[in-house]
Protein backbone atom coordinates (compact mmCIF):
# COMPACT_ATOMS: atom_id res chain seq x y z
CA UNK A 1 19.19 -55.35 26.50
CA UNK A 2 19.23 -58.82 26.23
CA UNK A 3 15.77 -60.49 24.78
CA UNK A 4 14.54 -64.15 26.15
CA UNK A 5 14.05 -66.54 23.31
CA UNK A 6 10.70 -66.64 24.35
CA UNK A 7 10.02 -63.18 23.56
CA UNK A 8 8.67 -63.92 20.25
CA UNK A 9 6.09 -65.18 21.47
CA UNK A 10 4.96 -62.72 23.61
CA UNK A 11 1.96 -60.77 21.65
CA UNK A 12 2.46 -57.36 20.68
CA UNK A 13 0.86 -54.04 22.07
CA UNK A 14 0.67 -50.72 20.92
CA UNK A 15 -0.37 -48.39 23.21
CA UNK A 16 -1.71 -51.29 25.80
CA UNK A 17 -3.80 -52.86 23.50
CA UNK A 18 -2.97 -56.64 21.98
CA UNK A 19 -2.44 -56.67 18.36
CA UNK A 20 -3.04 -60.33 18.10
CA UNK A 21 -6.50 -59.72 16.54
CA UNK A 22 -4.54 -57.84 13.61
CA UNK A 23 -2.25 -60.34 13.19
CA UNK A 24 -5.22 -63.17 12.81
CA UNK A 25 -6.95 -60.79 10.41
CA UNK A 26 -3.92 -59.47 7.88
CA UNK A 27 -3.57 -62.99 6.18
CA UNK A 28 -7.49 -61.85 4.79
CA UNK A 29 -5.86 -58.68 3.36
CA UNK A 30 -3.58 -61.16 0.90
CA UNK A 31 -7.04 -62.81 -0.61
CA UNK A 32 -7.34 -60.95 -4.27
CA UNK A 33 -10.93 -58.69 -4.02
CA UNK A 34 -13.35 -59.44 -7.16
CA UNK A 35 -12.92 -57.16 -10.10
CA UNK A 36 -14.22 -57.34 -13.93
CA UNK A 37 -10.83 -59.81 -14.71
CA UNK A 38 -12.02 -62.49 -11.60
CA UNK A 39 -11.80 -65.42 -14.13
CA UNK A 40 -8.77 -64.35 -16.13
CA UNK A 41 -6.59 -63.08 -13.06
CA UNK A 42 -3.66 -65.62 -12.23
CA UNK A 43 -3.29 -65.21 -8.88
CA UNK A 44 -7.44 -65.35 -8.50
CA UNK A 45 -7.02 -68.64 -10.97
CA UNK A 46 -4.31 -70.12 -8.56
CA UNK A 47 -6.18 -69.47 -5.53
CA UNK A 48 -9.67 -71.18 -6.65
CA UNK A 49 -6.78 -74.22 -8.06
CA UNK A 50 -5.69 -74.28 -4.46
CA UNK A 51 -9.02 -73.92 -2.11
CA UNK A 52 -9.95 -76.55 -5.17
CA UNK A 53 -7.68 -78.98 -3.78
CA UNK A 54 -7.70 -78.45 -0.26
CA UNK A 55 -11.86 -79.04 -0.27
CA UNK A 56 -11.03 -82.25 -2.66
CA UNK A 57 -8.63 -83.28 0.12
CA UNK A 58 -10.32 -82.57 3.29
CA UNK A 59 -13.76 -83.89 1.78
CA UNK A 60 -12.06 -87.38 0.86
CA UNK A 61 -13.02 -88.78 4.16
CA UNK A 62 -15.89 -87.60 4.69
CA UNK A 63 -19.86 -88.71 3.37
CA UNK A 64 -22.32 -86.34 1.77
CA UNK A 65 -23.42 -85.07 4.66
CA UNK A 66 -20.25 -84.21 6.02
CA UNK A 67 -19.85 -81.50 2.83
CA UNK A 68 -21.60 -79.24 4.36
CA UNK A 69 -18.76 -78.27 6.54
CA UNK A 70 -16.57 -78.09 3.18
CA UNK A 71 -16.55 -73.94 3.66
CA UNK A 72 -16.08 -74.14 7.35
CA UNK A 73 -13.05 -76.33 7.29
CA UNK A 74 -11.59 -74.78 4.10
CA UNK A 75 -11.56 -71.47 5.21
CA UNK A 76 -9.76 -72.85 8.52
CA UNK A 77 -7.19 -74.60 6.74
CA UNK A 78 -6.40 -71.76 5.07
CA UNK A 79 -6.58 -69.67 7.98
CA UNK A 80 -4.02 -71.67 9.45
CA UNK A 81 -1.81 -71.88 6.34
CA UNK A 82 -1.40 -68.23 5.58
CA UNK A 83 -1.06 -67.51 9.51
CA UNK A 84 2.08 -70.06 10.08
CA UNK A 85 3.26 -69.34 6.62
CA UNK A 86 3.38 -65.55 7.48
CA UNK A 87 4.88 -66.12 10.86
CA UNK A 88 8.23 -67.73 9.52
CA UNK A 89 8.71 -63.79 7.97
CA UNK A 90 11.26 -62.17 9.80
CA UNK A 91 10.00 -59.43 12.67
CA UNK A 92 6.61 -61.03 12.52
CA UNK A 93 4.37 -62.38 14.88
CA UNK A 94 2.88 -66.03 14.71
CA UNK A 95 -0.75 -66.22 16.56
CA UNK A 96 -0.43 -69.98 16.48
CA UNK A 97 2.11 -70.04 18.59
CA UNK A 98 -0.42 -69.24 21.23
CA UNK A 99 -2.37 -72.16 22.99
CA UNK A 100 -5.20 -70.09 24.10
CA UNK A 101 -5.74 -69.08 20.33
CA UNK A 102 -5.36 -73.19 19.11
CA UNK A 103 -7.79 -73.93 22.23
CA UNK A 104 -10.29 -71.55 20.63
CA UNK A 105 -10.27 -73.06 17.74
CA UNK A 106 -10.38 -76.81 18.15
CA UNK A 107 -12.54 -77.13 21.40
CA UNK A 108 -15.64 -75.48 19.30
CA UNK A 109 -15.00 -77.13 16.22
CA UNK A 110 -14.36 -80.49 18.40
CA UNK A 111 -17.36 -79.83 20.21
CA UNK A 112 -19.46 -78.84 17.06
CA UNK A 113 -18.84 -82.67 15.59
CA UNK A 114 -19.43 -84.51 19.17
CA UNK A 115 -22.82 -82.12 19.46
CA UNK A 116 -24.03 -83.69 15.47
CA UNK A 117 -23.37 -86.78 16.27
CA UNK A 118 -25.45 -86.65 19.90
CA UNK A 119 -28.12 -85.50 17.88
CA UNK A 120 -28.00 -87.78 14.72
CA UNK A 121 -27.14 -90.89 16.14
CA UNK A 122 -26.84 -90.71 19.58
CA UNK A 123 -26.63 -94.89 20.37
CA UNK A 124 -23.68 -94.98 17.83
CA UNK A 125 -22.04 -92.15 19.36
CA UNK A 126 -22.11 -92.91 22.99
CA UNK A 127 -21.52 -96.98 20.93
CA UNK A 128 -17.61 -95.54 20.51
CA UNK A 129 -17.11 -96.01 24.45
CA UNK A 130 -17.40 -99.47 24.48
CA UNK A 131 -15.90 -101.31 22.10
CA UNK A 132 -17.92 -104.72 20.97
CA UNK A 133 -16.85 -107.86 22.89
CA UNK A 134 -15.90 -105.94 26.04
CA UNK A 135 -15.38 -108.63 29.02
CA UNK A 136 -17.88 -107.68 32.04
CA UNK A 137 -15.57 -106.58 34.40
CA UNK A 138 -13.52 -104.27 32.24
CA UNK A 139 -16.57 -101.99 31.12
CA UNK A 140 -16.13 -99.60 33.55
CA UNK A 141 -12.52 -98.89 33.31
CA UNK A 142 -13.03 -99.03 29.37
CA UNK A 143 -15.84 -96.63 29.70
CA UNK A 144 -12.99 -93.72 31.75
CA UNK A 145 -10.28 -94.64 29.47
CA UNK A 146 -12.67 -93.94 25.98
CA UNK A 147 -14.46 -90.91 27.54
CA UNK A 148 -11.15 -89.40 28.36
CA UNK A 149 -9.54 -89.72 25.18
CA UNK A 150 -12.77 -88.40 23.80
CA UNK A 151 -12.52 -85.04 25.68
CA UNK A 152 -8.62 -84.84 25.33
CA UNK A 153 -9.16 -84.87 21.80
CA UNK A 154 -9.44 -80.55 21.73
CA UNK A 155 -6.48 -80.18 24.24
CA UNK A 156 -4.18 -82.73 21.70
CA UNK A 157 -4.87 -80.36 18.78
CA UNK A 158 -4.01 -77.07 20.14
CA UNK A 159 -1.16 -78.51 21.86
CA UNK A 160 0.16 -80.35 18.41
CA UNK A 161 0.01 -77.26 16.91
CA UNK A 162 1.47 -75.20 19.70
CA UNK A 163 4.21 -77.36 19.99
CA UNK A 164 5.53 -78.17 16.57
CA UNK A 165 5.30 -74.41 15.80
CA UNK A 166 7.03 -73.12 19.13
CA UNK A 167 9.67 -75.64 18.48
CA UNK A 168 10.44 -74.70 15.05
CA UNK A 169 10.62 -70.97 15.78
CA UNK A 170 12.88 -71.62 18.71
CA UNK A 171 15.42 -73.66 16.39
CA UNK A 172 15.74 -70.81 14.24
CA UNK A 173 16.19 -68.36 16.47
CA UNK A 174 19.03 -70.58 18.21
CA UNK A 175 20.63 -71.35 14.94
CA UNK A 176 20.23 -67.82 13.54
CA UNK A 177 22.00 -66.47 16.99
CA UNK A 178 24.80 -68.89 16.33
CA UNK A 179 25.69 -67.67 13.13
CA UNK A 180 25.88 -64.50 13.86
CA UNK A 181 27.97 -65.01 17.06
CA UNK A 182 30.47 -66.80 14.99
CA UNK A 183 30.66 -65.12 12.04
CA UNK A 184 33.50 -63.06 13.35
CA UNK A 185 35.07 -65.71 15.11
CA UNK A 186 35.19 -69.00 12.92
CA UNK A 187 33.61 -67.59 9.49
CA UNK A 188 34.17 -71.56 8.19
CA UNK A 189 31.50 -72.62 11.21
CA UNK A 190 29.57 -69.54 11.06
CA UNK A 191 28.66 -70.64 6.73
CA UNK A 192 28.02 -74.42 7.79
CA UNK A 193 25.87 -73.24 10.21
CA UNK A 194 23.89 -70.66 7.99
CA UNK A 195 23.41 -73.51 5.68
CA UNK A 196 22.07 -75.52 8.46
CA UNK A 197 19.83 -72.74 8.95
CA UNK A 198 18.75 -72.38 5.12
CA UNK A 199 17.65 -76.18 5.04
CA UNK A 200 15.69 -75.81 8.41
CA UNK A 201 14.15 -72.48 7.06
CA UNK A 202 12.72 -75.09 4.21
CA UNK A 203 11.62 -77.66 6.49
CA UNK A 204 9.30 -75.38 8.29
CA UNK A 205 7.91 -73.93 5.56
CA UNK A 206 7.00 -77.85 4.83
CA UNK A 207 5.98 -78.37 8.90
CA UNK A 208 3.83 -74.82 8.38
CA UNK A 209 1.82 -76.57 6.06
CA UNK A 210 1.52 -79.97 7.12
CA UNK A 211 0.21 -78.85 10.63
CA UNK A 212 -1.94 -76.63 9.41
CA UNK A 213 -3.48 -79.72 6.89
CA UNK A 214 -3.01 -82.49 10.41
CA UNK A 215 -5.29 -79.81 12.19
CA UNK A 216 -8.41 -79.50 10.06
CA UNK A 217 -7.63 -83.20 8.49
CA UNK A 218 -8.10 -84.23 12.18
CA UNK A 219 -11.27 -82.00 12.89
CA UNK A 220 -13.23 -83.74 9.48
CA UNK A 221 -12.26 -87.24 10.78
CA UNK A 222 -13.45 -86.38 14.45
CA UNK A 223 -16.17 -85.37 12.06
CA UNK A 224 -16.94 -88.35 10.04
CA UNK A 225 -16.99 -90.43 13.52
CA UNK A 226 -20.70 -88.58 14.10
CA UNK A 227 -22.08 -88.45 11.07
């Protein structure tokens, strides 16, 4: 039986019931549990290093009031990491892939910043759709165009990360199929071709990460706007 490409990304069932919730929780099963050695354990030392300098990152933009959301966003980017990171494994399933699940996350979170800065400072955030200096006549349509891109601001995260993820799994599964249809045909094309496969292995690994950093990075400046 041949399998669509798009198969992958259809979530997995046993017995009827959608395993996507398992797949979203296993990347928690990876995190090191406390024991007497907590300090002296490497891997527990290079994962404090790490969530170190992903808060130090994601904090940069933001005030003091803004670090209260350091364990929220943390534990999302890392969420996000080990989820797309574990996805590139062979016969695994990537929950990012999904839109619904990217929706879930962003409108919330996206929601959560616009709802702080409504409260805090309401004239400075309703201020952001009209910029200073606005001729008379073009208020209105200024007004549509800045609300708009304030609410499409959810939809453009979930579908960044969608997208770039989707794509990058479908490239390797095109490429992959190619080498092995001409490995017993041309065995010169069907190397070149694995190679070409190797290096865009690597640069998904890198676009893994990167999204996963654009998506919270994003969320904190949305963030920063409201408080």
């Amino acid at each position: 039986m041949i399998m669509s490409f798009f198969d992958q990304f259809t979530s997995p069932c046993l017995l009827g019931i959608p395993l996507i919730l398992l797949s979203v929780l296993f990347p928690a099963l990876l995190l090191p549990a406390p024991n007497n050695r907590w300090i002296t354990n490497r891997l527990s030392t290079l994962q404090l290093w790490l969530l170190g300098l992903i808060t130090k990152q994601l904090m940069i933009p933001l005030n003091k009031k803004g670090h209260k959301w350091a364990i929220i966003l943390t534990s999302l980017m890392m969420l996000l990491l080990t989820i797309n990171l574990l996805g590139l494994l062979p016969y695994t399933f990537t929950p990012t892939t999904q839109l619904s699940m990217n929706m879930a996350l962003a409108f919330p979170l996206w929601l959560a910043t616009l709802l702080t800065g409504l409260r805090n400072q309401p004239s400075i955030s309703l201020g952001h759709l009209l910029p200073e200096g606005t001729p008379t006549p073009l208020i209105p349509a200024l007004i549509l165009i800045e609300t708009t891109s304030l609410l499409i601001r959810p939809l453009a995260l979930g579908v960044r990360l969608t997208a770039n993820l989707t794509a990058g799994h479908l490239l390797i599964q095109l490429i992959s199929t190619a080498t092995t249809a001409l490995l017993p045909i041309m065995p010169t094309i069907s190397i070149l071709t694995a190679m070409i496969l190797f290096l865009l292995t690597t640069l998904e690994v890198a676009v893994a990460m990167i999204q996963a950093y654009v998506f919270v990075l994003l969320l904190s400046l949305y963030l920063q706007e409201n408080i």
